[in-house]
PDB file of N, CA and C in Angstrom:
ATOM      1  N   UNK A   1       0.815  -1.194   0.000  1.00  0.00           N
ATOM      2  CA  UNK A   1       0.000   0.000   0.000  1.00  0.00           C
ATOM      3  C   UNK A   1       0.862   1.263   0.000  1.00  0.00           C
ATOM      4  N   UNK A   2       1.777   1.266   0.540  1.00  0.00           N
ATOM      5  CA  UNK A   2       2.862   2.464   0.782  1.00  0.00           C
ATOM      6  C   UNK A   2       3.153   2.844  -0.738  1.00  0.00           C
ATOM      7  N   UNK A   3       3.632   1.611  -1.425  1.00  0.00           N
ATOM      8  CA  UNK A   3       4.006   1.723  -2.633  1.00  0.00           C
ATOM      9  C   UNK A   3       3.463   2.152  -3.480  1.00  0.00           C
ATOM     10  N   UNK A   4       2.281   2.291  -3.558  1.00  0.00           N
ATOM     11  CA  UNK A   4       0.962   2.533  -4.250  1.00  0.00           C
ATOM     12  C   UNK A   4       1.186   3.525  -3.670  1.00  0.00           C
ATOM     13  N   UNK A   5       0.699   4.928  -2.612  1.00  0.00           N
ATOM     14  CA  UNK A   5       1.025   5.691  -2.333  1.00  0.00           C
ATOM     15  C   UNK A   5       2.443   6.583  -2.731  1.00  0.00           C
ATOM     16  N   UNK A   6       3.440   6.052  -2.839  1.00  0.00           N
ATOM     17  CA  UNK A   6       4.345   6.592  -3.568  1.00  0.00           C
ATOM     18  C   UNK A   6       4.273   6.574  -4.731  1.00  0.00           C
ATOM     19  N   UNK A   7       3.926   5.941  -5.787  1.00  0.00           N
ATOM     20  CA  UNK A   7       3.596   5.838  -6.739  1.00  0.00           C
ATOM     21  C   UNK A   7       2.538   7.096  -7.138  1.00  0.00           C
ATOM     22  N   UNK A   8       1.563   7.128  -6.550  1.00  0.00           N
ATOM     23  CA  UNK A   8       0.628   7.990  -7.063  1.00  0.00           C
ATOM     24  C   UNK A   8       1.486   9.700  -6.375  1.00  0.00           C
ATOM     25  N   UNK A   9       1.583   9.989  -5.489  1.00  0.00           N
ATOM     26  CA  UNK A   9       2.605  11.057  -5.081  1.00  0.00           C
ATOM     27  C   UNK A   9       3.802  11.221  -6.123  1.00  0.00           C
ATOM     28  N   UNK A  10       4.541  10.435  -6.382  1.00  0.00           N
ATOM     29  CA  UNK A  10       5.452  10.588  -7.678  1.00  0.00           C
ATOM     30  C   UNK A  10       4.747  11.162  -8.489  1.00  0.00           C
ATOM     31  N   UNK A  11       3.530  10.076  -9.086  1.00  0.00           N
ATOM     32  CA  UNK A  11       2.685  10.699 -10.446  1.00  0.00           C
ATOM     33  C   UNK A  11       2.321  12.197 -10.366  1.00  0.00           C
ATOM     34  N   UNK A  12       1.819  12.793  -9.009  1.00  0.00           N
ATOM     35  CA  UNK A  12       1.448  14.265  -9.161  1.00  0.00           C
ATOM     36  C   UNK A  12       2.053  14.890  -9.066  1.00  0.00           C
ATOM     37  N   UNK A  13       3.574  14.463  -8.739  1.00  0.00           N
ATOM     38  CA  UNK A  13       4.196  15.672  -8.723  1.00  0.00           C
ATOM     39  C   UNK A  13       4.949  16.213  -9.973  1.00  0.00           C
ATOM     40  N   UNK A  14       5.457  14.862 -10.825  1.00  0.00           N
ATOM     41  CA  UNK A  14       5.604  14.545 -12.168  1.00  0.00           C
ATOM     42  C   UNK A  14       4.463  15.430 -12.938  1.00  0.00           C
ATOM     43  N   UNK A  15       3.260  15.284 -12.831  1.00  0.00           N
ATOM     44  CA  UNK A  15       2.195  15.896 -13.635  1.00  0.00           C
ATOM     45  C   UNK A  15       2.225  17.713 -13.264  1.00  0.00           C
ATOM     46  N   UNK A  16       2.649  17.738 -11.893  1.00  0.00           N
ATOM     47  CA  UNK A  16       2.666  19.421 -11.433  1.00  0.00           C
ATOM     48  C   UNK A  16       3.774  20.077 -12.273  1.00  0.00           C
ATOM     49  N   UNK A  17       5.035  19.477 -12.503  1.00  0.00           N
ATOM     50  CA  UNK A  17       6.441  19.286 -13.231  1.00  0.00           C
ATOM     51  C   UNK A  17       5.993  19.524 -14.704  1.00  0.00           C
ATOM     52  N   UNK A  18       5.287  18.914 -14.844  1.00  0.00           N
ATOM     53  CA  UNK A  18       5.034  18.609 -16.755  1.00  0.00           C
ATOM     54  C   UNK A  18       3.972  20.022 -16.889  1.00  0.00           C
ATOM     55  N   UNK A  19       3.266  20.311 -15.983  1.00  0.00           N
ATOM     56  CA  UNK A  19       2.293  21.354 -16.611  1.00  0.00           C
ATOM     57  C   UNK A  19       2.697  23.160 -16.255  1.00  0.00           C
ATOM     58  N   UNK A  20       3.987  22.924 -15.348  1.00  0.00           N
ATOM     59  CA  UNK A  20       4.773  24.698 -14.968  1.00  0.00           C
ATOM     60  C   UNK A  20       5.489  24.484 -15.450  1.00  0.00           C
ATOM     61  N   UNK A  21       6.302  23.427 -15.775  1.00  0.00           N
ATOM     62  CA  UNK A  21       8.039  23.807 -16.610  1.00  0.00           C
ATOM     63  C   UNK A  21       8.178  23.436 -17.982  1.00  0.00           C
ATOM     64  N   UNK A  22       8.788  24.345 -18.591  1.00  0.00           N
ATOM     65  CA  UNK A  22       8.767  24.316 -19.885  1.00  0.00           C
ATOM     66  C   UNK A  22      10.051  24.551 -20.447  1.00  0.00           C
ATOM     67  N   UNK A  23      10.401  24.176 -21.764  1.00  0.00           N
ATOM     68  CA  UNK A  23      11.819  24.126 -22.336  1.00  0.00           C
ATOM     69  C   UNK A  23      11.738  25.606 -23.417  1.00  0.00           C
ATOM     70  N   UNK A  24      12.066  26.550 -23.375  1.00  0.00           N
ATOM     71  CA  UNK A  24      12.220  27.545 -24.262  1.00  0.00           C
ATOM     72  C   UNK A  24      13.270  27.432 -25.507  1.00  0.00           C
ATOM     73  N   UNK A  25      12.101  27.198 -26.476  1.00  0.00           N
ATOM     74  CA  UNK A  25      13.441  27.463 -27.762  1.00  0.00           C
ATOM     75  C   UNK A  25      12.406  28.099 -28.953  1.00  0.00           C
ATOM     76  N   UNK A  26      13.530  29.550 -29.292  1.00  0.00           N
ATOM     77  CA  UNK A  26      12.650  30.866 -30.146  1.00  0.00           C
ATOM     78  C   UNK A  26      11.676  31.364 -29.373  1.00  0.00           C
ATOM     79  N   UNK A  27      11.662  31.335 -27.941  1.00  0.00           N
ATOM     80  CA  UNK A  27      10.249  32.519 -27.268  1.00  0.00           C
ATOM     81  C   UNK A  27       9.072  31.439 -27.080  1.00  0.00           C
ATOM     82  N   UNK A  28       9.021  30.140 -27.760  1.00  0.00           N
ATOM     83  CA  UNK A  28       7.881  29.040 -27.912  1.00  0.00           C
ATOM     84  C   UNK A  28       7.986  28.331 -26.747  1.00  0.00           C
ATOM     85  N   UNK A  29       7.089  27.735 -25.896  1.00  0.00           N
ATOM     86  CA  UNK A  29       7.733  26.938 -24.708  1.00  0.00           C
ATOM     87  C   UNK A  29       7.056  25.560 -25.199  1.00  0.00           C
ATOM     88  N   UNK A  30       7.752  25.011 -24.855  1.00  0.00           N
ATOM     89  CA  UNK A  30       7.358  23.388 -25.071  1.00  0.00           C
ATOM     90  C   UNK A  30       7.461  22.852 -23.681  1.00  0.00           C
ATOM     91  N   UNK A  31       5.837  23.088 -23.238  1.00  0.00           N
ATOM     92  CA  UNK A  31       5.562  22.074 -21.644  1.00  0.00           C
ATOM     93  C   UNK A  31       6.214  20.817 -21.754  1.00  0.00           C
ATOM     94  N   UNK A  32       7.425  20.330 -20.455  1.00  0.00           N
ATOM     95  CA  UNK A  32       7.854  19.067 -20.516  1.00  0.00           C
ATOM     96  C   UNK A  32       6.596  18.120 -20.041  1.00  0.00           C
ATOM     97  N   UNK A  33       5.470  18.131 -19.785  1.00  0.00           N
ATOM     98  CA  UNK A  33       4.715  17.231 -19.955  1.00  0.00           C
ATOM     99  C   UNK A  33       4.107  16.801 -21.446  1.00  0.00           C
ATOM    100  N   UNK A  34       4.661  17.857 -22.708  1.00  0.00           N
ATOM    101  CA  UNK A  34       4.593  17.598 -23.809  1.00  0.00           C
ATOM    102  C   UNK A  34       5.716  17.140 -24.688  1.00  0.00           C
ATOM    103  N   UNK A  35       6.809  17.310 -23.930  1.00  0.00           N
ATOM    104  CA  UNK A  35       7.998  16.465 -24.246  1.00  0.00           C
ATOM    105  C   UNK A  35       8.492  15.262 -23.820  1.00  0.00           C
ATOM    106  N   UNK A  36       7.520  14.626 -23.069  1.00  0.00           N
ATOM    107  CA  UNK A  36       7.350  13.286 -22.248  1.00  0.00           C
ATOM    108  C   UNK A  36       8.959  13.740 -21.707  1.00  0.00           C
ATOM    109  N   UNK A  37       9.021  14.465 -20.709  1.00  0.00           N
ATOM    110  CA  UNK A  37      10.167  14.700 -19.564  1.00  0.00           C
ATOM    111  C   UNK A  37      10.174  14.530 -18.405  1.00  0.00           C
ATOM    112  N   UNK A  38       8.875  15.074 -18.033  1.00  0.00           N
ATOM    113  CA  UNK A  38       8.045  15.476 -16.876  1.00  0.00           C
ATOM    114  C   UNK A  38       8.004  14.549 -15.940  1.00  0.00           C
ATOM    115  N   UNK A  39       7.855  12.997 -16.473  1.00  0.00           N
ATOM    116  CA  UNK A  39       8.310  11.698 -15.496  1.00  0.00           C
ATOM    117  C   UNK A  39       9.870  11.526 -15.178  1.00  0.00           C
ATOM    118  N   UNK A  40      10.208  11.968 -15.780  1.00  0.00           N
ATOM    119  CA  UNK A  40      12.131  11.934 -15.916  1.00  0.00           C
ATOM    120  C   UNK A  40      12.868  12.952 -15.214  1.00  0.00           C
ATOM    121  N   UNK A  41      11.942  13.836 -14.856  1.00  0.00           N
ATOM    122  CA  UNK A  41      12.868  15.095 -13.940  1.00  0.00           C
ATOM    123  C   UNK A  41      11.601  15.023 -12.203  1.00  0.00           C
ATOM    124  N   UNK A  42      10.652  13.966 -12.181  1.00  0.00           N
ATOM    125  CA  UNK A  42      10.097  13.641 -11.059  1.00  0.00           C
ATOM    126  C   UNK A  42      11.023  12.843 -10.441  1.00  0.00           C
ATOM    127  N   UNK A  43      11.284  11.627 -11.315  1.00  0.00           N
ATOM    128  CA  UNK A  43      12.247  10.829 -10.842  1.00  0.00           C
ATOM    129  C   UNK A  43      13.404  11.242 -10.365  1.00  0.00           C
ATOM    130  N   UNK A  44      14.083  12.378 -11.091  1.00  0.00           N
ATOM    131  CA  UNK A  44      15.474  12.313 -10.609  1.00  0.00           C
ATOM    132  C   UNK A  44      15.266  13.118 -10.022  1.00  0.00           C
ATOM    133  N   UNK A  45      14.550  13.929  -9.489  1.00  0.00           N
ATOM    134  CA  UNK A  45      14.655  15.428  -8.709  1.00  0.00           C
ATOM    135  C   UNK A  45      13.803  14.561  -7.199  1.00  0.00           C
ATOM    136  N   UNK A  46      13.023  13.655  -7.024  1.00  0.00           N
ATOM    137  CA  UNK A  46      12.850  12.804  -5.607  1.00  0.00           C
ATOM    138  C   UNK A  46      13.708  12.792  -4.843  1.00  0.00           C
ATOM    139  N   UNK A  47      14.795  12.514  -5.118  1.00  0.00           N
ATOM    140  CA  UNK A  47      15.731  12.198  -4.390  1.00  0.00           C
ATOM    141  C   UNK A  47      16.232  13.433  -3.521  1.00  0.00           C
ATOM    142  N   UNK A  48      15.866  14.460  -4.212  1.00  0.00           N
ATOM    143  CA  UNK A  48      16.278  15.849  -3.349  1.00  0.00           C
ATOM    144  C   UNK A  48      15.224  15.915  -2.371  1.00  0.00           C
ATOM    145  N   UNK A  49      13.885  15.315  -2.273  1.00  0.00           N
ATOM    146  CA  UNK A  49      13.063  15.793  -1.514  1.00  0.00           C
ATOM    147  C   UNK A  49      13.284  14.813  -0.596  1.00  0.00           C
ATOM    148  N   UNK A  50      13.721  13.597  -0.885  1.00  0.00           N
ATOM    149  CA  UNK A  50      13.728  12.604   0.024  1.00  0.00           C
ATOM    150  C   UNK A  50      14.441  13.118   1.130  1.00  0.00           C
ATOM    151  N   UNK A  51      16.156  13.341   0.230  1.00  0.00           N
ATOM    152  CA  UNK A  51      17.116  13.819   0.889  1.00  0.00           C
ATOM    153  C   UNK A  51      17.258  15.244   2.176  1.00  0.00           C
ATOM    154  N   UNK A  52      15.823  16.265   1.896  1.00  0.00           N
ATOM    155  CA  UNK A  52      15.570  17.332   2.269  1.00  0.00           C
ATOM    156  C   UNK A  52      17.108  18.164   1.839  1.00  0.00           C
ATOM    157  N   UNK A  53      17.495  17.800   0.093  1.00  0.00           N
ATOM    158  CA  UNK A  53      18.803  18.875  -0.235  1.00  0.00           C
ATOM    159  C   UNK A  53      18.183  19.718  -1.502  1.00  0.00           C
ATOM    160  N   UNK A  54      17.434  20.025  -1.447  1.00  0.00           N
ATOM    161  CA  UNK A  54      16.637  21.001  -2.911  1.00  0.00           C
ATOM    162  C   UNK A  54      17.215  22.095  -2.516  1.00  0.00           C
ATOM    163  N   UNK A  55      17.942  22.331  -3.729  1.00  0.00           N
ATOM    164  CA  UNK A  55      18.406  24.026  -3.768  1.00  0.00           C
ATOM    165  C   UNK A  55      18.498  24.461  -5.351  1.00  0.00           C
ATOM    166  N   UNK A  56      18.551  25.148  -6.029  1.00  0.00           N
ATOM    167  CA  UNK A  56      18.719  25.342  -7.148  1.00  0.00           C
ATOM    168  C   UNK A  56      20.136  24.645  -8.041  1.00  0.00           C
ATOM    169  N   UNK A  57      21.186  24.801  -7.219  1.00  0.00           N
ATOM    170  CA  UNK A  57      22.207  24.154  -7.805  1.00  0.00           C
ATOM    171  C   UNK A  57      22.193  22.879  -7.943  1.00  0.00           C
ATOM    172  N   UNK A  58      21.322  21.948  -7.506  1.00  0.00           N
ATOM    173  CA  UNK A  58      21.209  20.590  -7.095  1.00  0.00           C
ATOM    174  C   UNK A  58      20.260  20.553  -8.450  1.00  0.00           C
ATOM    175  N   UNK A  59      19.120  21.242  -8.292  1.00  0.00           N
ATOM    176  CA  UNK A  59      18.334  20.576  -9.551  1.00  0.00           C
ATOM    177  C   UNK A  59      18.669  21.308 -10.622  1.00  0.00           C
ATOM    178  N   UNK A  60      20.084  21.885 -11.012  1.00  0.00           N
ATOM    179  CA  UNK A  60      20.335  22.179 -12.504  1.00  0.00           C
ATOM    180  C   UNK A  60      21.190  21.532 -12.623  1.00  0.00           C
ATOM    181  N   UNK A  61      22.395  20.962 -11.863  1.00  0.00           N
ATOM    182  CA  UNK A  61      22.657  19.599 -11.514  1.00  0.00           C
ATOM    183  C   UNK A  61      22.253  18.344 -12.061  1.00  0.00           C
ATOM    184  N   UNK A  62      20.768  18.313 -11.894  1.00  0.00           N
ATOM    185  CA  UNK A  62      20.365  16.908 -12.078  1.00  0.00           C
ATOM    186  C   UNK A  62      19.903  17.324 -13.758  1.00  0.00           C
ATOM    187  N   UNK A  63      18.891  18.691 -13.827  1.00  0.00           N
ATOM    188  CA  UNK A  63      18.825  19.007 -15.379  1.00  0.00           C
ATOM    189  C   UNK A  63      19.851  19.199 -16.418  1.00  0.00           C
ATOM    190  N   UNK A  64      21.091  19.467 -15.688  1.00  0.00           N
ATOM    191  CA  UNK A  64      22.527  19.135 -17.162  1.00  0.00           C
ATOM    192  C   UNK A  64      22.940  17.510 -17.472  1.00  0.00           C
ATOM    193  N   UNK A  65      21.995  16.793 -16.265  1.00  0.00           N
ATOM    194  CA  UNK A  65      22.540  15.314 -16.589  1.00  0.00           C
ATOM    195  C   UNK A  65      21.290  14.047 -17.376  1.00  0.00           C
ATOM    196  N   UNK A  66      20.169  15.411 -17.900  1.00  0.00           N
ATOM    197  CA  UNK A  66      19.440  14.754 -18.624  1.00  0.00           C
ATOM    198  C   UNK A  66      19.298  15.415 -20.264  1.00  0.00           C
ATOM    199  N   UNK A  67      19.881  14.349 -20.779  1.00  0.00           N
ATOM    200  CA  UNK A  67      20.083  14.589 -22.385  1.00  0.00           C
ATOM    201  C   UNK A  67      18.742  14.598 -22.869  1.00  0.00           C
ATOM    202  N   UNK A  68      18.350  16.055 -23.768  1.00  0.00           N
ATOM    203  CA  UNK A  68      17.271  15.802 -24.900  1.00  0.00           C
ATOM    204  C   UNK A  68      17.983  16.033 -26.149  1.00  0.00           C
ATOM    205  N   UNK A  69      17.385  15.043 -27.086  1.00  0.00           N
ATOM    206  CA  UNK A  69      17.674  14.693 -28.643  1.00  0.00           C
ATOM    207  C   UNK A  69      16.708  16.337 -29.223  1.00  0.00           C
ATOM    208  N   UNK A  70      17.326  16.712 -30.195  1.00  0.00           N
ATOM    209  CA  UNK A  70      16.541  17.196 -31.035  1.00  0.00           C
ATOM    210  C   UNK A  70      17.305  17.339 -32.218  1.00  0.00           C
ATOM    211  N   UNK A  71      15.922  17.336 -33.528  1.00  0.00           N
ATOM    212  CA  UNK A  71      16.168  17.526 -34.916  1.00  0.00           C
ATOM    213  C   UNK A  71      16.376  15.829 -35.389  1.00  0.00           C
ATOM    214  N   UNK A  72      15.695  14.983 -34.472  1.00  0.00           N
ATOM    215  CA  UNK A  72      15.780  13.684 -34.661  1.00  0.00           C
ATOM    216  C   UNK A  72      16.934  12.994 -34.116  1.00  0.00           C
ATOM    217  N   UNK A  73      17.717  13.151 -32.971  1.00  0.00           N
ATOM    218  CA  UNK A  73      18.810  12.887 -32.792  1.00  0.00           C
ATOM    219  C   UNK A  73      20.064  13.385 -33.341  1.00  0.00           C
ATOM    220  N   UNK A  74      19.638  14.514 -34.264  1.00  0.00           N
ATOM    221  CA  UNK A  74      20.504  15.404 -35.051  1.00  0.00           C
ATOM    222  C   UNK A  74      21.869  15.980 -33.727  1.00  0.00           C
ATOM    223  N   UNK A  75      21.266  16.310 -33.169  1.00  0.00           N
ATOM    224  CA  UNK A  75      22.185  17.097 -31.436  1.00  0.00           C
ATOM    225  C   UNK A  75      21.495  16.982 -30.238  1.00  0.00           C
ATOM    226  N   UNK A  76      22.016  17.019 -29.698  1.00  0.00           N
ATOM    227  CA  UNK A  76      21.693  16.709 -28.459  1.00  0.00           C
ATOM    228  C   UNK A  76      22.106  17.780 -27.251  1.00  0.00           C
ATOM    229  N   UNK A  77      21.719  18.060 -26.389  1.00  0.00           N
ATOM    230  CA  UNK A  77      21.561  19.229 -25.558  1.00  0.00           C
ATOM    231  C   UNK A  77      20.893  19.139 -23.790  1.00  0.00           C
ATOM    232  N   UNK A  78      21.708  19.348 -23.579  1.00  0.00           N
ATOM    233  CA  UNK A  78      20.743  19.138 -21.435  1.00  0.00           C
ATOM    234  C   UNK A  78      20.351  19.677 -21.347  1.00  0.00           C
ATOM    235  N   UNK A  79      19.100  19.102 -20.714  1.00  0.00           N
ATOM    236  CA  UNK A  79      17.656  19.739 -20.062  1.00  0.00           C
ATOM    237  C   UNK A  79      18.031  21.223 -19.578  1.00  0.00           C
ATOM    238  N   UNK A  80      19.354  21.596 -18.534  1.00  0.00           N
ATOM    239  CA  UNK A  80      19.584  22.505 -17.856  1.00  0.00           C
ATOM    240  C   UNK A  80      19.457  23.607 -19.044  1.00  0.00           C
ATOM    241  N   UNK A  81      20.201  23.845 -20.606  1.00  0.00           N
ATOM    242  CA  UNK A  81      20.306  24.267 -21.396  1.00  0.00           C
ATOM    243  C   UNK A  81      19.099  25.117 -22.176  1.00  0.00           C
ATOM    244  N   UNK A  82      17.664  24.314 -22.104  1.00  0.00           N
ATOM    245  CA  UNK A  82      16.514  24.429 -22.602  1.00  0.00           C
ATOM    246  C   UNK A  82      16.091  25.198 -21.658  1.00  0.00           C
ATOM    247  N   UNK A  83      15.716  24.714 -20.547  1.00  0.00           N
ATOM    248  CA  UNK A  83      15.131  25.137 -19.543  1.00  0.00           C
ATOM    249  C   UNK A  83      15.804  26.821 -19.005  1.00  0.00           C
ATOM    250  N   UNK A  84      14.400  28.018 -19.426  1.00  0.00           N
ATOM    251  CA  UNK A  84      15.242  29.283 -18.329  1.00  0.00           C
ATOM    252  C   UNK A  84      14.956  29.158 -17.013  1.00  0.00           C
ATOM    253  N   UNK A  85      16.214  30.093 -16.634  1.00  0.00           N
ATOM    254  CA  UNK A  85      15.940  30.444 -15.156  1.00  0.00           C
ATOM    255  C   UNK A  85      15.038  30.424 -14.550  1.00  0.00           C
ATOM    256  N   UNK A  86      14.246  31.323 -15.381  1.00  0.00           N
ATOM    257  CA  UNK A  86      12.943  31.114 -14.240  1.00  0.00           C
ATOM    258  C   UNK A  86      12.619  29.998 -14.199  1.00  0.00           C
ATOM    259  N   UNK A  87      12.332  29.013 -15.479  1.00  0.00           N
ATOM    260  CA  UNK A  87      11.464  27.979 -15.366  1.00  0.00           C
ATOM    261  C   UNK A  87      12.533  27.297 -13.849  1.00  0.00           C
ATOM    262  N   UNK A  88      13.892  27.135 -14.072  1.00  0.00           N
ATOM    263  CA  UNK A  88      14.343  26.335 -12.730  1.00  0.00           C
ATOM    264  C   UNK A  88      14.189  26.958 -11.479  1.00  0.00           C
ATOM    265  N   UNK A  89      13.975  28.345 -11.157  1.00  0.00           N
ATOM    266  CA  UNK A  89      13.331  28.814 -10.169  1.00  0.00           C
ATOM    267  C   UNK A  89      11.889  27.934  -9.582  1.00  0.00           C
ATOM    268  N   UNK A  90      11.514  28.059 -10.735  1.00  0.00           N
ATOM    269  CA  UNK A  90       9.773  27.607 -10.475  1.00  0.00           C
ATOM    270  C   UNK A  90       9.685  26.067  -9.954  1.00  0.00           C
ATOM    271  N   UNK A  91      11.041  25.082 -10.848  1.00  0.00           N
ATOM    272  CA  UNK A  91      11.049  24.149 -10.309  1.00  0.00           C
ATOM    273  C   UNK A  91      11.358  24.088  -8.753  1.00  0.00           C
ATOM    274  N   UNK A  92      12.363  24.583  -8.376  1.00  0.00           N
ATOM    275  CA  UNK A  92      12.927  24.908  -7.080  1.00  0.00           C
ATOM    276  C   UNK A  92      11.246  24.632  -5.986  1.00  0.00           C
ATOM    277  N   UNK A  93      10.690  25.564  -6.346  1.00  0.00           N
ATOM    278  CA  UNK A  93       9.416  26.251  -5.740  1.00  0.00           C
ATOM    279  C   UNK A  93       8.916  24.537  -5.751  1.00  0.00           C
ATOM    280  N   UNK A  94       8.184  24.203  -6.681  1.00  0.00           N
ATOM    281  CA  UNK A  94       7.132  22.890  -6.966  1.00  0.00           C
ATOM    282  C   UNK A  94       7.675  21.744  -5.922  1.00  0.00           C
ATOM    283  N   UNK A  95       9.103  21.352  -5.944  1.00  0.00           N
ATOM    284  CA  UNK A  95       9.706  20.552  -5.346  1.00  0.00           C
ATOM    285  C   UNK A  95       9.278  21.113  -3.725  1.00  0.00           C
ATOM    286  N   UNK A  96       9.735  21.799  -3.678  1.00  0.00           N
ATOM    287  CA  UNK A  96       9.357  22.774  -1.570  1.00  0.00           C
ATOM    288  C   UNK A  96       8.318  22.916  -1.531  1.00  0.00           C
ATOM    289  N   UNK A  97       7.684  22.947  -2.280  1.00  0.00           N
ATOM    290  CA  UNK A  97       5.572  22.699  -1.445  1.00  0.00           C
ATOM    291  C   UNK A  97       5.396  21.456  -1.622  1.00  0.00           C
ATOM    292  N   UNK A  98       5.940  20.521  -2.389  1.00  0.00           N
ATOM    293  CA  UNK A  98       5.792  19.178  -2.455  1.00  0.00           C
ATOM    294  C   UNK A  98       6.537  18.554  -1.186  1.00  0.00           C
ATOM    295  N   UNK A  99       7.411  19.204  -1.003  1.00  0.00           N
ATOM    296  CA  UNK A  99       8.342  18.628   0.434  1.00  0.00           C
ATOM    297  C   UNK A  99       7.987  18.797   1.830  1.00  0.00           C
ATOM    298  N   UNK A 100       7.168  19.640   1.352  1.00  0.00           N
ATOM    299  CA  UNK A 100       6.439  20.213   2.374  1.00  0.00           C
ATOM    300  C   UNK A 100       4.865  19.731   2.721  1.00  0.00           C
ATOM    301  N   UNK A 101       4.329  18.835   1.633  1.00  0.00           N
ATOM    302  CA  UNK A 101       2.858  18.993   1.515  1.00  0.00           C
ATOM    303  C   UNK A 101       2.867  17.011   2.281  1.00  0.00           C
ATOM    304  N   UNK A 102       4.222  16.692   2.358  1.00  0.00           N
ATOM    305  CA  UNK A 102       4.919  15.490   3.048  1.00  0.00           C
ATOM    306  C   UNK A 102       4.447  15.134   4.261  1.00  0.00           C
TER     307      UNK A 102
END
């Protein structure tokens, strides 16, 4: 049952992730819940909440160590790269009411 509980807590916070943060390229934002990311930066960014170590340097950290393909695998580029400031501000934020909502 716990597991199931974590599971679904992962899922919303993943879904809170996918629908505020977005990858900017040309002024256009591409929601990472539309770049199927949004499960991929829940996952790796948990561990900060687990840990109680969320700080901004930690989760741009974890966003330079997730590769997105674009132009078909043409180049390739880290999340940290796409993603502005603010948007990793905002992440910062989502993660600490989630750590908090614990």
């Amino acid at each position: 049952m716990a597991n199931s509980n974590a599971s679904e807590a992962l899922e919303a916070l993943a879904a809170e992730i996918g629908e505020n943060i977005y990858i900017d390229v040309a002024k256009w934002h591409l929601y990472l819940s539309d770049a199927h990311l949004h499960t991929t930066v829940a996952d790796r960014t948990s561990s900060l909440i687990e840990d109680d170590s969320i700080s901004e340097a930690a989760v741009r950290k974890i966003l330079q160590a997730i590769p997105v393909q674009l132009g078909g695998g043409k180049a390739e580029l880290p999340l940290a790269d796409l993603v502005p400031t603010s948007g990793v501000s905002r992440l910062v934020e989502i993660l600490e009411d989630y750590r908090d909502k614990l």
